[in-house]
C-alpha atoms as a PDB file:
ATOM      1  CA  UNK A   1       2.736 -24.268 -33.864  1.00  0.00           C
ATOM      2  CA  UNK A   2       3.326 -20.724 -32.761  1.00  0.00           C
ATOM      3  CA  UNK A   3       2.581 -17.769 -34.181  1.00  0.00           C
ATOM      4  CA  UNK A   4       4.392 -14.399 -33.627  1.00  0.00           C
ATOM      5  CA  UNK A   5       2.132 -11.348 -33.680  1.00  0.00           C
ATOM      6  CA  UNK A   6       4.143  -8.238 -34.499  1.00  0.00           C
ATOM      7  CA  UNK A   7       2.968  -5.157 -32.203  1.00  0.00           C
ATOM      8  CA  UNK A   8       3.701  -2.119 -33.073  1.00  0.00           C
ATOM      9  CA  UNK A   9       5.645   0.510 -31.444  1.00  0.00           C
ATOM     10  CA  UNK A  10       3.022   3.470 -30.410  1.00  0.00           C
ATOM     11  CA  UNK A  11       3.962   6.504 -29.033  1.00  0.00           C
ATOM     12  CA  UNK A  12       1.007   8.679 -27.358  1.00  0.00           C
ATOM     13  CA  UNK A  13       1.772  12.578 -27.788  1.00  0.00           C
ATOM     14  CA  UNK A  14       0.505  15.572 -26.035  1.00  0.00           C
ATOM     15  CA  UNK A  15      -0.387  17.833 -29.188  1.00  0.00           C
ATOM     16  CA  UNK A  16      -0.789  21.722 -28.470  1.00  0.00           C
ATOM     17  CA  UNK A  17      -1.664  24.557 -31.176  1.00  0.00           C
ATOM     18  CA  UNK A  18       1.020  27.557 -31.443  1.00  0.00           C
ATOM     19  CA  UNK A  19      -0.992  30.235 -33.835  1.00  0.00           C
ATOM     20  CA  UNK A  20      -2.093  27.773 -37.020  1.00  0.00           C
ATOM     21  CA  UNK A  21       0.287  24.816 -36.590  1.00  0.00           C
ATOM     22  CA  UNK A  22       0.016  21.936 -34.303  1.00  0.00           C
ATOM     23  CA  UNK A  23       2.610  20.491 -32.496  1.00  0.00           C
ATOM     24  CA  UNK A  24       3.684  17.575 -29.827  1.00  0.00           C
ATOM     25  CA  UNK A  25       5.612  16.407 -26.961  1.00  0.00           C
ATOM     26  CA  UNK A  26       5.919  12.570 -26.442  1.00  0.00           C
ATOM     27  CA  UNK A  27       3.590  12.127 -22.910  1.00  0.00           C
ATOM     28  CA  UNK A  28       6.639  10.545 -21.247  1.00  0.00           C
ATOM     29  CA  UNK A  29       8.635  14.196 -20.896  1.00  0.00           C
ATOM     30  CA  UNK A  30       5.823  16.182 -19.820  1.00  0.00           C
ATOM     31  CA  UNK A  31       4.983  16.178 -15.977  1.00  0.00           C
ATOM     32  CA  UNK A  32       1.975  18.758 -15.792  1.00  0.00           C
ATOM     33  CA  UNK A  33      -0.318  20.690 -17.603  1.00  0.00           C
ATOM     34  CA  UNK A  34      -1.428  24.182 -15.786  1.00  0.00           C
ATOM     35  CA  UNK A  35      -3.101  27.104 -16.636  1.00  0.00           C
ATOM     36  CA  UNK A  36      -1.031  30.028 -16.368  1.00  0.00           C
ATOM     37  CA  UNK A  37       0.095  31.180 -13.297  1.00  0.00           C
ATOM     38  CA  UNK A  38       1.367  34.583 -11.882  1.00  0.00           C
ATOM     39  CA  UNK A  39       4.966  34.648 -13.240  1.00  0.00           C
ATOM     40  CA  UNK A  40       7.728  37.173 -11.698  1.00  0.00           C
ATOM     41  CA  UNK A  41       9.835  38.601 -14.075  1.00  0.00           C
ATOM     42  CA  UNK A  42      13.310  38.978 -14.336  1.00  0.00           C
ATOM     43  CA  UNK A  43      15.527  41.131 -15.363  1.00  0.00           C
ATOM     44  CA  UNK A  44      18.269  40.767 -17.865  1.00  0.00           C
ATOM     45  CA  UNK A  45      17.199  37.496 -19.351  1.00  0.00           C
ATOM     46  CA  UNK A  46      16.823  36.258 -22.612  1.00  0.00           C
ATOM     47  CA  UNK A  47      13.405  37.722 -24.288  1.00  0.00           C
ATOM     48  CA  UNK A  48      11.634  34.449 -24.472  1.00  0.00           C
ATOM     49  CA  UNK A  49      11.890  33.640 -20.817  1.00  0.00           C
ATOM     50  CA  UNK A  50       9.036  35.374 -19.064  1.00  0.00           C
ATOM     51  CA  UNK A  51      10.013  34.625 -15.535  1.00  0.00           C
ATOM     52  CA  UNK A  52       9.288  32.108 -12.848  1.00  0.00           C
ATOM     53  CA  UNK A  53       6.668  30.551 -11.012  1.00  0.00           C
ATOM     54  CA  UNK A  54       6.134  28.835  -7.587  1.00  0.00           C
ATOM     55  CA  UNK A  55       4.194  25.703  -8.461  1.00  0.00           C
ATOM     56  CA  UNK A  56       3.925  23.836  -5.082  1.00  0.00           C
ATOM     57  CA  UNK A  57       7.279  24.645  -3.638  1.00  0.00           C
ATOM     58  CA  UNK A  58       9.079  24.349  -6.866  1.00  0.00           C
ATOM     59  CA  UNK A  59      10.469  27.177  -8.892  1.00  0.00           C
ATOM     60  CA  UNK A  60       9.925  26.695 -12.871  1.00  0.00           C
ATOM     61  CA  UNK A  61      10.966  28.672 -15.274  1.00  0.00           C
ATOM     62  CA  UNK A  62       8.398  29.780 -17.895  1.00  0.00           C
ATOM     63  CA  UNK A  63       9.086  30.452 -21.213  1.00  0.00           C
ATOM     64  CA  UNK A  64       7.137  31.443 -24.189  1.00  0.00           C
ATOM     65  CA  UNK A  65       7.115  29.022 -27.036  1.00  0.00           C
ATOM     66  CA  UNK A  66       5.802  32.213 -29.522  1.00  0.00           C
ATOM     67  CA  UNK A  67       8.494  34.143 -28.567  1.00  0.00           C
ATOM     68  CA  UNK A  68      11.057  31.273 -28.679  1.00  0.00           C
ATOM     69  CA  UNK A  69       9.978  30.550 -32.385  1.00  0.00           C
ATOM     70  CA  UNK A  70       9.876  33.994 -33.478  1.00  0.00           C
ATOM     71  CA  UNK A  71       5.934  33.678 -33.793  1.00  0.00           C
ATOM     72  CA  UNK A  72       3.983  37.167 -33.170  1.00  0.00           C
ATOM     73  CA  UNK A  73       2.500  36.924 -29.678  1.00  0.00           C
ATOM     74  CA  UNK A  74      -1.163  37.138 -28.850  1.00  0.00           C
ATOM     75  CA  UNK A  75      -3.701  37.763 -26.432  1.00  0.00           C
ATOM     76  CA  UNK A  76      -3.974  35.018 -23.928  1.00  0.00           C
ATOM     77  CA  UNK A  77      -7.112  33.374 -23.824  1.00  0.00           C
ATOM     78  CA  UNK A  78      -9.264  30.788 -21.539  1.00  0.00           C
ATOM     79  CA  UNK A  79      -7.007  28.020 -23.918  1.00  0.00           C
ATOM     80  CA  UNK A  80      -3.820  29.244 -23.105  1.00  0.00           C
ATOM     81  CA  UNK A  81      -1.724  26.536 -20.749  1.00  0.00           C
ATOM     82  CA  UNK A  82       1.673  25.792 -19.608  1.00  0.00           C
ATOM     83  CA  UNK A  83       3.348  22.562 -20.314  1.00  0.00           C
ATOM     84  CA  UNK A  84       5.532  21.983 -17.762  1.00  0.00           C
ATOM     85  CA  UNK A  85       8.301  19.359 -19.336  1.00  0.00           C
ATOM     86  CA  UNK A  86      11.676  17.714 -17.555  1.00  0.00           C
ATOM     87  CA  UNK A  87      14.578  17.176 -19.103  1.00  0.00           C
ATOM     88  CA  UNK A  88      17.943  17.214 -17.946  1.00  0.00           C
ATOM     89  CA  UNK A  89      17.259  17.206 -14.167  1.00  0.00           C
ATOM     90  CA  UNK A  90      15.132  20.551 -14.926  1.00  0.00           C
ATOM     91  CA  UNK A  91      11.603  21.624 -14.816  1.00  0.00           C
ATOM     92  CA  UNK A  92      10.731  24.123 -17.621  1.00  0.00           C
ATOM     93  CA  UNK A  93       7.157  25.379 -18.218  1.00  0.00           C
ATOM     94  CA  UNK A  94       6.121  26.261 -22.278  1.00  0.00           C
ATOM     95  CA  UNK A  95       3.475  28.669 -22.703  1.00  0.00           C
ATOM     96  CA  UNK A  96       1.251  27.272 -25.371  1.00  0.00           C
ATOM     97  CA  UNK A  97      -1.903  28.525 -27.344  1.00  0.00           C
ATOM     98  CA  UNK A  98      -4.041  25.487 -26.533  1.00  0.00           C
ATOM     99  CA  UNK A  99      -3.366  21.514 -25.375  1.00  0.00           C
ATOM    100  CA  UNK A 100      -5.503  20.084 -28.255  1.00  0.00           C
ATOM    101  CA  UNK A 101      -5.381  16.669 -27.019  1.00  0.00           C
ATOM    102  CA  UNK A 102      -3.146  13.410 -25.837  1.00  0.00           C
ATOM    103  CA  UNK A 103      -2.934  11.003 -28.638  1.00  0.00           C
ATOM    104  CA  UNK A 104      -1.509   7.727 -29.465  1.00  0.00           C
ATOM    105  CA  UNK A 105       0.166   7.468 -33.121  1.00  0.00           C
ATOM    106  CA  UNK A 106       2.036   4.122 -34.442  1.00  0.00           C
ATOM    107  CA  UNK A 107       5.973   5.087 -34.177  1.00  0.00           C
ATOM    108  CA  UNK A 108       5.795   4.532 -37.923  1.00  0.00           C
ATOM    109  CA  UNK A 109       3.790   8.007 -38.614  1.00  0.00           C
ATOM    110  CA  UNK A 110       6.603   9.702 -37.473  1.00  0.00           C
ATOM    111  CA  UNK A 111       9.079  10.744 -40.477  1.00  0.00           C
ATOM    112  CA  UNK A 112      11.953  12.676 -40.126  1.00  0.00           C
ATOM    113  CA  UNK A 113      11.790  16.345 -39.894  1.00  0.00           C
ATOM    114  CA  UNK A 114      12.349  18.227 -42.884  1.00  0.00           C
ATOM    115  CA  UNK A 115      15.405  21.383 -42.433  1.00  0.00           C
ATOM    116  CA  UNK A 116      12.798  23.689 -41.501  1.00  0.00           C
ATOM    117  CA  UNK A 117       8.800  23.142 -41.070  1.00  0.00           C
ATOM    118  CA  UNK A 118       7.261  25.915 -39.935  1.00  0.00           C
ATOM    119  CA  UNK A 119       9.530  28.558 -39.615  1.00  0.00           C
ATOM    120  CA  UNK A 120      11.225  26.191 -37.155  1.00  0.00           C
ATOM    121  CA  UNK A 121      14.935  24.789 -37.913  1.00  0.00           C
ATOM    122  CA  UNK A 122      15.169  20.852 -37.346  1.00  0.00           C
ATOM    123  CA  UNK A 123      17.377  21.109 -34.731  1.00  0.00           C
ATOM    124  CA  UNK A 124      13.897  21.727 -32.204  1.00  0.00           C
ATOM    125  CA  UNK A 125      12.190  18.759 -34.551  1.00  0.00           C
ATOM    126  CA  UNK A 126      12.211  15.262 -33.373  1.00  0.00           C
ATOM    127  CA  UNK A 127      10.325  14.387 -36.642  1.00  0.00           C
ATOM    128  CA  UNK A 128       6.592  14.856 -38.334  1.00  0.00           C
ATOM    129  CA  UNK A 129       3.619  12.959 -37.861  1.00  0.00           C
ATOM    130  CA  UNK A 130       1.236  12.324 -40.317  1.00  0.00           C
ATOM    131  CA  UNK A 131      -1.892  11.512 -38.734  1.00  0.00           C
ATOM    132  CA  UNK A 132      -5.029  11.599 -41.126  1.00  0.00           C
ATOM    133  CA  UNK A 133      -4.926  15.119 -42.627  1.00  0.00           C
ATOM    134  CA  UNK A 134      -3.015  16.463 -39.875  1.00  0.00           C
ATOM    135  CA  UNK A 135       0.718  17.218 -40.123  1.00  0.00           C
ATOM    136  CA  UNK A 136       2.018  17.308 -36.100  1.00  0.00           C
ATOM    137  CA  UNK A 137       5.207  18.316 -35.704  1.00  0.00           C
ATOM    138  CA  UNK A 138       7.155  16.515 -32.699  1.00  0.00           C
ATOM    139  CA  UNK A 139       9.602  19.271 -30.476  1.00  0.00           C
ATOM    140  CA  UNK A 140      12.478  17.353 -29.341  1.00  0.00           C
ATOM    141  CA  UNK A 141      12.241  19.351 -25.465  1.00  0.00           C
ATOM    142  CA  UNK A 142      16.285  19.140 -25.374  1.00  0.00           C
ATOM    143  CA  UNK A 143      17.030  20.927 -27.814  1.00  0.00           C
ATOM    144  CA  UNK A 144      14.247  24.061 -27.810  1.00  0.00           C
ATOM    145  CA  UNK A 145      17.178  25.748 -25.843  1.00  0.00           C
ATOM    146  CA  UNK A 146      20.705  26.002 -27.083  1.00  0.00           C
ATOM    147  CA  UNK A 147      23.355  24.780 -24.695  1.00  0.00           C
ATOM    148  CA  UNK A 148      24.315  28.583 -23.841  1.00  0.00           C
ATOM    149  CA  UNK A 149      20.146  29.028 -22.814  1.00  0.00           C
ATOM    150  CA  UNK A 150      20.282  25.515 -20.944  1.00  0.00           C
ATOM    151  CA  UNK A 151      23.508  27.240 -19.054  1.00  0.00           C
ATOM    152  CA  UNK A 152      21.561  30.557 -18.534  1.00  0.00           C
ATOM    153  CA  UNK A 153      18.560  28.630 -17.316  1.00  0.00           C
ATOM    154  CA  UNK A 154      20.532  26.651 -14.750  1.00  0.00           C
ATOM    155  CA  UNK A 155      22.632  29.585 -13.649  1.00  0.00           C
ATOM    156  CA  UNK A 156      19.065  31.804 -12.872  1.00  0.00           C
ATOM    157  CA  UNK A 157      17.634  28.519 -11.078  1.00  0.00           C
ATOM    158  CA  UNK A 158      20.522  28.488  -9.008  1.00  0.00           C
ATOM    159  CA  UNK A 159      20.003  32.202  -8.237  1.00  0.00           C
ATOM    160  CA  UNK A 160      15.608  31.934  -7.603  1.00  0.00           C
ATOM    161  CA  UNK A 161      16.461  28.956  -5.618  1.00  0.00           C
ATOM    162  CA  UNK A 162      19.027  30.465  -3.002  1.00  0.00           C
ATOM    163  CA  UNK A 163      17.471  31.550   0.252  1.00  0.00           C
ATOM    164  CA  UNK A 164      18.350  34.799   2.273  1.00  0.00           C
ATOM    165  CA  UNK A 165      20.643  32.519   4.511  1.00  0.00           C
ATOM    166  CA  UNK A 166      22.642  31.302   1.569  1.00  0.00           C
ATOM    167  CA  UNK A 167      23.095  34.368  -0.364  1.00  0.00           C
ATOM    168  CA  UNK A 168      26.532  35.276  -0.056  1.00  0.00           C
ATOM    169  CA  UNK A 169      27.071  39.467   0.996  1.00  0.00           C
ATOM    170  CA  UNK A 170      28.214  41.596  -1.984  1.00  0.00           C
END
């Protein structure tokens, strides 16, 4: 006679601190984890985005999670990395206070998200985890940016990626 043995679903999380409150990406969106690089600003762009980077031929976008969330910015410090996520055919780099750690959680510890946690409106949230005496809240990466700042991001990538050849004379 057979027995099934039910496995459960796991999910393993990059968690990162942003001031006091801990928070995730599932592993499977995330491509890299840097420490910051030199970023070159642009101009007229939304506040949060701080600029771009070359990270080994590729131009990424970096923008500041603190500023994104309306969280007071800080002094860097030795912690400080960038996540650097894909979604939608893009590369986007999130400036975090710390990577804490990569866990894995059973898909059961993750609730759904409250209307706000945080400061943070659900719409960011892909749920809460519950893990011990830790509450980690899961960013859905698709939808930290509206669709307008999606738009804006793909129109400036289109711009930092052009070439003196293929820039059309004003």
């Amino acid at each position: 006679m057979e027995r099934e043995i039910a496995v459960e679903q796991e999910m393993q999380l990059v968690v990162f601190r942003l001031a006091s409150e801990e928070f995730a990406f599932e592993i499977t969106q995330v491509r890299e984890i840097i420490k910051p690089p030199s970023i070159t600003v642009l101009p007229n762009v939304s506040e949060f985005i701080e600029g771009v980077t070359n990270i080994r031929g590729e131009i990424i976008h970096i923008i500041s999670l603190r500023k994104r969330f309306g969280v007071p910015e800080t002094e860097r410090t030795a912690e400080t990395r960038v996540i650097i996520v894909e979604f939608d055919q893009t590369s986007v780099g999130f400036v975090v206070d710390a990577v804490t750690e990569v866990m894995r959680i059973p898909a059961s510890a993750v609730k759904p998200p409250p209307r706000t946690i945080a400061g943070l409106h659900s719409e960011f949230l892909k749920g809460v985890a519950q893990v011990e005496d830790r509450l980690i809240i899961l960013l859905e990466v698709g939808k930290i940016l509206t669709s307008d700042e999606q738009i804006e991001l793909r129109n400036l990538e289109s711009i930092t990626n052009e070439t003196p050849e293929t820039r059309e004379d004003q």
